[in-house]
Every structure is written in C-alpha cells, then in structure tokens.
C-alpha atoms as a PDB file:
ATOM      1  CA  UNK A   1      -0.030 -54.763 -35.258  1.00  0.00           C
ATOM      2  CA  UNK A   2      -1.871 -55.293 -31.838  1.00  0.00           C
ATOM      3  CA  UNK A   3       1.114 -56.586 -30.224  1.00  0.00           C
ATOM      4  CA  UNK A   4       3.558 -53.592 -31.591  1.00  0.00           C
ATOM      5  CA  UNK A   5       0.609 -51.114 -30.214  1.00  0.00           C
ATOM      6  CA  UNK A   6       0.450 -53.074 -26.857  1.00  0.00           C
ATOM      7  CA  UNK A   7       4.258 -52.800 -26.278  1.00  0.00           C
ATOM      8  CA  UNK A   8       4.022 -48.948 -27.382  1.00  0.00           C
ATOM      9  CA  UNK A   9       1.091 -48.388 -24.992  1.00  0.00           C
ATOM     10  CA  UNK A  10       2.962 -49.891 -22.207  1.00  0.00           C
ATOM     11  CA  UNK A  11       6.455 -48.629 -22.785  1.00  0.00           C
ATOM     12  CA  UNK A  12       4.807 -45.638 -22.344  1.00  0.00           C
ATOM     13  CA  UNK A  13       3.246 -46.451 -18.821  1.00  0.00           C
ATOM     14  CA  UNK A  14      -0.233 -47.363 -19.936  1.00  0.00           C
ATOM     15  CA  UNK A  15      -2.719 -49.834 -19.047  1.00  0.00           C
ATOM     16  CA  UNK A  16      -3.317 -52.434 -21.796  1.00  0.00           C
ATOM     17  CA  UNK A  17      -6.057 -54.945 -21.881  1.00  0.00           C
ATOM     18  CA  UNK A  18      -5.675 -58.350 -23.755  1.00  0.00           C
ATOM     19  CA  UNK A  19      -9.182 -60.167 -24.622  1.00  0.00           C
ATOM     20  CA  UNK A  20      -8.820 -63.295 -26.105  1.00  0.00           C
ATOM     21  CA  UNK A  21     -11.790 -66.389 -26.225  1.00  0.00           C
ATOM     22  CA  UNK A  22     -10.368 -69.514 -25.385  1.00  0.00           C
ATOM     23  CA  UNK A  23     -10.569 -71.190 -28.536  1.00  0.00           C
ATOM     24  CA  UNK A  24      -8.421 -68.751 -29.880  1.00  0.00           C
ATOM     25  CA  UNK A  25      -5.844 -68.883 -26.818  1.00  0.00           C
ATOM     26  CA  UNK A  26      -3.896 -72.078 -27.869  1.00  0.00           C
ATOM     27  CA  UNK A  27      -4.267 -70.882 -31.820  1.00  0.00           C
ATOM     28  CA  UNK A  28      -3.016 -67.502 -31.418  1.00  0.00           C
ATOM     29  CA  UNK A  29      -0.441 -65.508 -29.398  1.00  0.00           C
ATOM     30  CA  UNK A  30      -2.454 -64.183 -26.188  1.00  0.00           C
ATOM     31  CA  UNK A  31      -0.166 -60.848 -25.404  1.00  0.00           C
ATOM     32  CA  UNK A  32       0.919 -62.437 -22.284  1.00  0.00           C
ATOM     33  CA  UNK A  33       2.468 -58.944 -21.273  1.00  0.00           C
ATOM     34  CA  UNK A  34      -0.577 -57.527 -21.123  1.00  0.00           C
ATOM     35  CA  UNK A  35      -1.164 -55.674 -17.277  1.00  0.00           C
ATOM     36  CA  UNK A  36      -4.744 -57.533 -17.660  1.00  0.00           C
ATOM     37  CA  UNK A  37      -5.175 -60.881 -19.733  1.00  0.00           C
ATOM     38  CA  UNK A  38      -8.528 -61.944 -19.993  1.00  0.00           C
ATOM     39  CA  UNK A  39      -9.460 -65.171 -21.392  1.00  0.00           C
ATOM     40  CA  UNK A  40     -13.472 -65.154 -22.401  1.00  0.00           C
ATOM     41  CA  UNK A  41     -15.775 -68.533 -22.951  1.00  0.00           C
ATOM     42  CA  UNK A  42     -16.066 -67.402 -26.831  1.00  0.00           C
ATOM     43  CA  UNK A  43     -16.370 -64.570 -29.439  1.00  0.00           C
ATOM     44  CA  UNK A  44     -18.924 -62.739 -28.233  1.00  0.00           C
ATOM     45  CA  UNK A  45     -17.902 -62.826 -24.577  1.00  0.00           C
ATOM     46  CA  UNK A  46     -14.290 -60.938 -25.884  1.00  0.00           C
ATOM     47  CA  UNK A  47     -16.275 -58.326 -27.957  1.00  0.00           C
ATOM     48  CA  UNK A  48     -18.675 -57.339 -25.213  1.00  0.00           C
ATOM     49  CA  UNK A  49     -15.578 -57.122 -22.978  1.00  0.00           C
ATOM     50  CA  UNK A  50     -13.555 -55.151 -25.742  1.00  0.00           C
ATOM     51  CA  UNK A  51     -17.046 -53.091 -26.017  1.00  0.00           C
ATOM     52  CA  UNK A  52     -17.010 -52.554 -22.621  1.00  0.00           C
ATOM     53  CA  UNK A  53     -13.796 -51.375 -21.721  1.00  0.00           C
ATOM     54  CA  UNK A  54     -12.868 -49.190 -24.622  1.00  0.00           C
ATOM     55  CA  UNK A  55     -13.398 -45.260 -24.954  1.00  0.00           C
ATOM     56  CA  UNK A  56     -13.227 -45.471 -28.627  1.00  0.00           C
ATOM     57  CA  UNK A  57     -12.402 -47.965 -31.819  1.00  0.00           C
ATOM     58  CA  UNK A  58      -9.451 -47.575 -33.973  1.00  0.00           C
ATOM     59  CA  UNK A  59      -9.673 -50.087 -36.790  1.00  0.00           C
ATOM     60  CA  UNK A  60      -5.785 -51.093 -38.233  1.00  0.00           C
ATOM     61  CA  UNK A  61      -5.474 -52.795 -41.095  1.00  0.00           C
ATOM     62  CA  UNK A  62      -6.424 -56.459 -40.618  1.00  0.00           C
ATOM     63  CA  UNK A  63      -8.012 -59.288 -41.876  1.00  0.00           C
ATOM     64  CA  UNK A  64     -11.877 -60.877 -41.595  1.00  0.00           C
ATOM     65  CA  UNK A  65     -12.516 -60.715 -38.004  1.00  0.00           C
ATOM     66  CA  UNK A  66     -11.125 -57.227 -37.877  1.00  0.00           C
ATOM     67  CA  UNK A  67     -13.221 -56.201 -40.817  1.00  0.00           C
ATOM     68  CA  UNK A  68     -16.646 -57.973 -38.826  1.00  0.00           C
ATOM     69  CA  UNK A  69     -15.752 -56.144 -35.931  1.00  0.00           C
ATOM     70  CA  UNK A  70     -15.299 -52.327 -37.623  1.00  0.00           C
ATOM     71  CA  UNK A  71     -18.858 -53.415 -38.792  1.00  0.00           C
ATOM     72  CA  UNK A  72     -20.552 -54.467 -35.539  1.00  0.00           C
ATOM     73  CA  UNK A  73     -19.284 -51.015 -33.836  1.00  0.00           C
ATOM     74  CA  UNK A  74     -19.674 -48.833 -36.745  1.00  0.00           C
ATOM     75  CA  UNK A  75     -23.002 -50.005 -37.238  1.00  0.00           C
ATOM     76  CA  UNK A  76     -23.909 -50.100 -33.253  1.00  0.00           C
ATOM     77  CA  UNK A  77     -22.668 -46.365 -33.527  1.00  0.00           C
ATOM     78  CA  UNK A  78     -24.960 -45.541 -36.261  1.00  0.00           C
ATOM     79  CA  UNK A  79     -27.751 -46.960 -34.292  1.00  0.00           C
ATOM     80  CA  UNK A  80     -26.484 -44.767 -31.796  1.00  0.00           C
ATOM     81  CA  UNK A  81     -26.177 -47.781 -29.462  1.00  0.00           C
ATOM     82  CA  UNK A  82     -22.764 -46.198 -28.297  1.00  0.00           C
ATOM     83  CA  UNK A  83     -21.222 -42.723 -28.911  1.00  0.00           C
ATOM     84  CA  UNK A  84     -17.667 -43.720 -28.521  1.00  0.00           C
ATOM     85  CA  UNK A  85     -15.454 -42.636 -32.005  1.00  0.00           C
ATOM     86  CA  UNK A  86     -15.020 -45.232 -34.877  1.00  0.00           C
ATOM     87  CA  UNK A  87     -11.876 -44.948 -36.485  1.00  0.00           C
ATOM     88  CA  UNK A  88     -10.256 -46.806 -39.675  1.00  0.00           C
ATOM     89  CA  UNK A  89      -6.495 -46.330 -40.040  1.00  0.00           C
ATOM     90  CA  UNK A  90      -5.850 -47.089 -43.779  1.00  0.00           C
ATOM     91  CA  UNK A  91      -2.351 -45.501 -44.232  1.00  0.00           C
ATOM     92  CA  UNK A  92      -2.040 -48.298 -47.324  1.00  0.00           C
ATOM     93  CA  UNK A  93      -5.357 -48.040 -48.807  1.00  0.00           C
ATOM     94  CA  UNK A  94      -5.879 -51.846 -48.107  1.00  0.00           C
ATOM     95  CA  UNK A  95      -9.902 -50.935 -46.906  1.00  0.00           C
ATOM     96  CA  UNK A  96     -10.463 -48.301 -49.273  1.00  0.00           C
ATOM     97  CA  UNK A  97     -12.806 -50.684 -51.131  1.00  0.00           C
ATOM     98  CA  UNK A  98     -15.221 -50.599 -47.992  1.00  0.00           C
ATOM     99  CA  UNK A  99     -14.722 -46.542 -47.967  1.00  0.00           C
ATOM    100  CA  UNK A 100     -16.190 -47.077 -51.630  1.00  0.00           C
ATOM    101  CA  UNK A 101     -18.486 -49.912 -50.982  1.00  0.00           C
ATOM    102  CA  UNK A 102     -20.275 -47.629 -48.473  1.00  0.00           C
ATOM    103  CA  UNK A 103     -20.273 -44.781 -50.645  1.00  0.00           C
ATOM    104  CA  UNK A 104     -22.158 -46.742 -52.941  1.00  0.00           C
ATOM    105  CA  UNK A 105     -24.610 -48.067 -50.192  1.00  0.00           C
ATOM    106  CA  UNK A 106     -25.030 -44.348 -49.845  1.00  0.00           C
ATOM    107  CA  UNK A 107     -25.689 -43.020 -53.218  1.00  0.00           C
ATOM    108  CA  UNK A 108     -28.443 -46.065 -54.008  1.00  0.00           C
ATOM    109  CA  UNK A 109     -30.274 -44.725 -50.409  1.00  0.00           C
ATOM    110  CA  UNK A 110     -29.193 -48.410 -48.632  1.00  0.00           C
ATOM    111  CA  UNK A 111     -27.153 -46.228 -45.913  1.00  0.00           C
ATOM    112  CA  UNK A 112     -27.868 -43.124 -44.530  1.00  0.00           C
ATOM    113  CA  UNK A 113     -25.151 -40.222 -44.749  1.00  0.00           C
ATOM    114  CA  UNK A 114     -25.016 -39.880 -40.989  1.00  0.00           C
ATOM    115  CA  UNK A 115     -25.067 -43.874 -40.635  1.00  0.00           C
ATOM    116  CA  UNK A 116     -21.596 -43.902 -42.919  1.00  0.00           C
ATOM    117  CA  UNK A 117     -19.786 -41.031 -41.459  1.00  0.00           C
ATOM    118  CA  UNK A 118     -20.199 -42.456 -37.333  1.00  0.00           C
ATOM    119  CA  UNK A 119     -16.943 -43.864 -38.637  1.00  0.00           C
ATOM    120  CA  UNK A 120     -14.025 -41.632 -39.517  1.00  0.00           C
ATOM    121  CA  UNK A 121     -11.544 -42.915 -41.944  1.00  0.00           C
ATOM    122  CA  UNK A 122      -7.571 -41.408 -41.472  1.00  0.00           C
ATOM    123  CA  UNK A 123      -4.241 -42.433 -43.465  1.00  0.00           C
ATOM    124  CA  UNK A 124      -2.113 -41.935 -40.279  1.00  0.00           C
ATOM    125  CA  UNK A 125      -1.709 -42.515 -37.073  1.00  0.00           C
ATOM    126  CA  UNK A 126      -1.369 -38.903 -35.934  1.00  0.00           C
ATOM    127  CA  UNK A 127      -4.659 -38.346 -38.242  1.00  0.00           C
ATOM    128  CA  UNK A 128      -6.285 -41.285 -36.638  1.00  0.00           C
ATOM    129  CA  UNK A 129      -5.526 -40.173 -32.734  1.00  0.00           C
ATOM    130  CA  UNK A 130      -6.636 -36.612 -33.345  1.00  0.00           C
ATOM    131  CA  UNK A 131     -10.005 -37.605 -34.442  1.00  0.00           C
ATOM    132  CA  UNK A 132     -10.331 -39.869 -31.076  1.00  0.00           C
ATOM    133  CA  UNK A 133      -8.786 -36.508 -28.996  1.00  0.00           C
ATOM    134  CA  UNK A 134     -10.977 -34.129 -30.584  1.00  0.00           C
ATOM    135  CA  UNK A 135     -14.028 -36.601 -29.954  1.00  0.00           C
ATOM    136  CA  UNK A 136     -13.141 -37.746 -26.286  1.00  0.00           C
ATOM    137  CA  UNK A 137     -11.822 -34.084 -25.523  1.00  0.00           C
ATOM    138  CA  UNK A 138      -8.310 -35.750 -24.444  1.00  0.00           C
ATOM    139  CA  UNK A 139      -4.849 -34.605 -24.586  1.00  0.00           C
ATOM    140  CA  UNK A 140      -2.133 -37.184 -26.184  1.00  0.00           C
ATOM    141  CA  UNK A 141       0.266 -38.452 -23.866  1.00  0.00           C
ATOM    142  CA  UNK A 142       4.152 -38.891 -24.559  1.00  0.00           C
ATOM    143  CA  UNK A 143       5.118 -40.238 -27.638  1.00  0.00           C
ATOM    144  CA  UNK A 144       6.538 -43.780 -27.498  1.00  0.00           C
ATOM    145  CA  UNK A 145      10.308 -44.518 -26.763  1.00  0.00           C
ATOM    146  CA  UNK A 146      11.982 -43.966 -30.449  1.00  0.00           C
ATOM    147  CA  UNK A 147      12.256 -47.875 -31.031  1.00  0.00           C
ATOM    148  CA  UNK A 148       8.830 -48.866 -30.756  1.00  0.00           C
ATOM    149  CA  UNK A 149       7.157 -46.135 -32.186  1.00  0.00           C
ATOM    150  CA  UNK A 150       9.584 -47.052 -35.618  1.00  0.00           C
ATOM    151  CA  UNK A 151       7.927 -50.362 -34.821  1.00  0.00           C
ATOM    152  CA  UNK A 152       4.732 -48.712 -35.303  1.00  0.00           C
ATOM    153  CA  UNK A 153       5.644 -47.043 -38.603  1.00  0.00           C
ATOM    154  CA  UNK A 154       7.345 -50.087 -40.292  1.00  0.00           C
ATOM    155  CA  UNK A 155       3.711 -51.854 -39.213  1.00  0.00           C
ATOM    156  CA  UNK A 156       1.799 -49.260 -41.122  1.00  0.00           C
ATOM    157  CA  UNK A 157       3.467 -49.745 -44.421  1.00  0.00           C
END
C-alpha cells in the first residue's frame, strides 16, 4: 500500500519521502523512486524522521509495526506531544478490534475520552483525507491519473 500511495503522490507532482533503517533496507523494498530516500541507523532513527517530516498520520491497513506505530503517534497526540491529525483508514474493518479494544479501555476509565478520539477512524480514503484537510486547513490537490488511483482502490479492498 505505501508503494501504490508513493507512485500516486508522485504521478501527481508531489514530493515523497522514503525512510527506511538499514536493517530493513536489504529485507524490504526501499521505494527507490522516492524524490528523497533516506536510509536511518535503526527504528527509531526512521520514526523520528517520519515524525519529523510529516503534517499528519494516516494509518492503512497493515501489519505489527504499522499497528506500534498508530500507537506511538496516537498516544504522543493524546499527550499532546504533537497536534498533527491521526488517522486510521479501515475501509475493510481489519482494525476495528482496536476501535473496540479502546472503547473498552474507555468505558473501564483506563483511557480518557479525549485520549481515544486524538485519532479519527474513516472507511475511505476520501473520508480519511477530509479529516486531515479540515484539520490542517488544506485544499486537496488533483486527483491521481485514473490508473493509479484504481491502484489505490483495488489496495483498499
């Protein structure tokens, strides 16, 4: 999903960012189109960079390490150690057991109300970018050429 949103972002004349530690570099596929590639000495070097860098955090569907970093910004956003928007794009549902696991948290006093809704949960993409919009007062540029942003789609189911 990161690459198909990197190619969208730059087939539509954007900047994109790739972070990747080194570890990772040889294990994974570093988006070697990316207009900036950087390669960090580990983990927590590419999150403060990611941190850094980005005016918001929209959270696809993914596995562990996306799930641990949701946490670290939603909860760093809750601590109001950033204001920058958290967002969780769940068109499938896949983290709706963390939607209720927090709910839970909530309703036995372990999590403050304001502490679970610093992140904003949306079933679309469209749903997802006007929350980030409305919060960063931004206007959406062009849609992506028609190819990629089917890309986009067939990665969300």
């Amino acid at each position: 999903m990161m690459g198909a949103v990197a190619r969208a972002v730059r087939a539509g004349g954007r900047h994109t960012l790739g972070v990747i530690p080194s570890a990772l570099a040889g294990l994974e596929v570093a988006d070697d189109g990316a207009d900036e590639l950087v390669v960090t000495p580990d983990m927590r070097g590419r999150k403060a960079r990611m941190d850094a860098a980005a005016d918001a955090f929209l959270a696809l569907p993914g596995g562990l390490g996306t799930l641990e970093e949701l946490l670290e910004v939603w909860v760093a956003a809750s601590l109001g150690l950033h204001d920058k928007p958290v967002v969780v794009l769940d068109p499938t549902g896949a983290l709706s057991g963390l939607a209720d696991l927090v709910d839970k948290l909530v309703a036995q006093g372990f999590v403050r109300p304001a502490a679970a809704s610093s992140a904003v949960w949306a079933t679309t993409v469209g749903e997802a970018l006007d929350v980030i919009e409305a919060t960063l007062g931004l206007h959406r540029p062009p849609p992506p050429p028609a190819e990629i942003a089917e890309e986009l789609l067939e990665a969300e189911s």
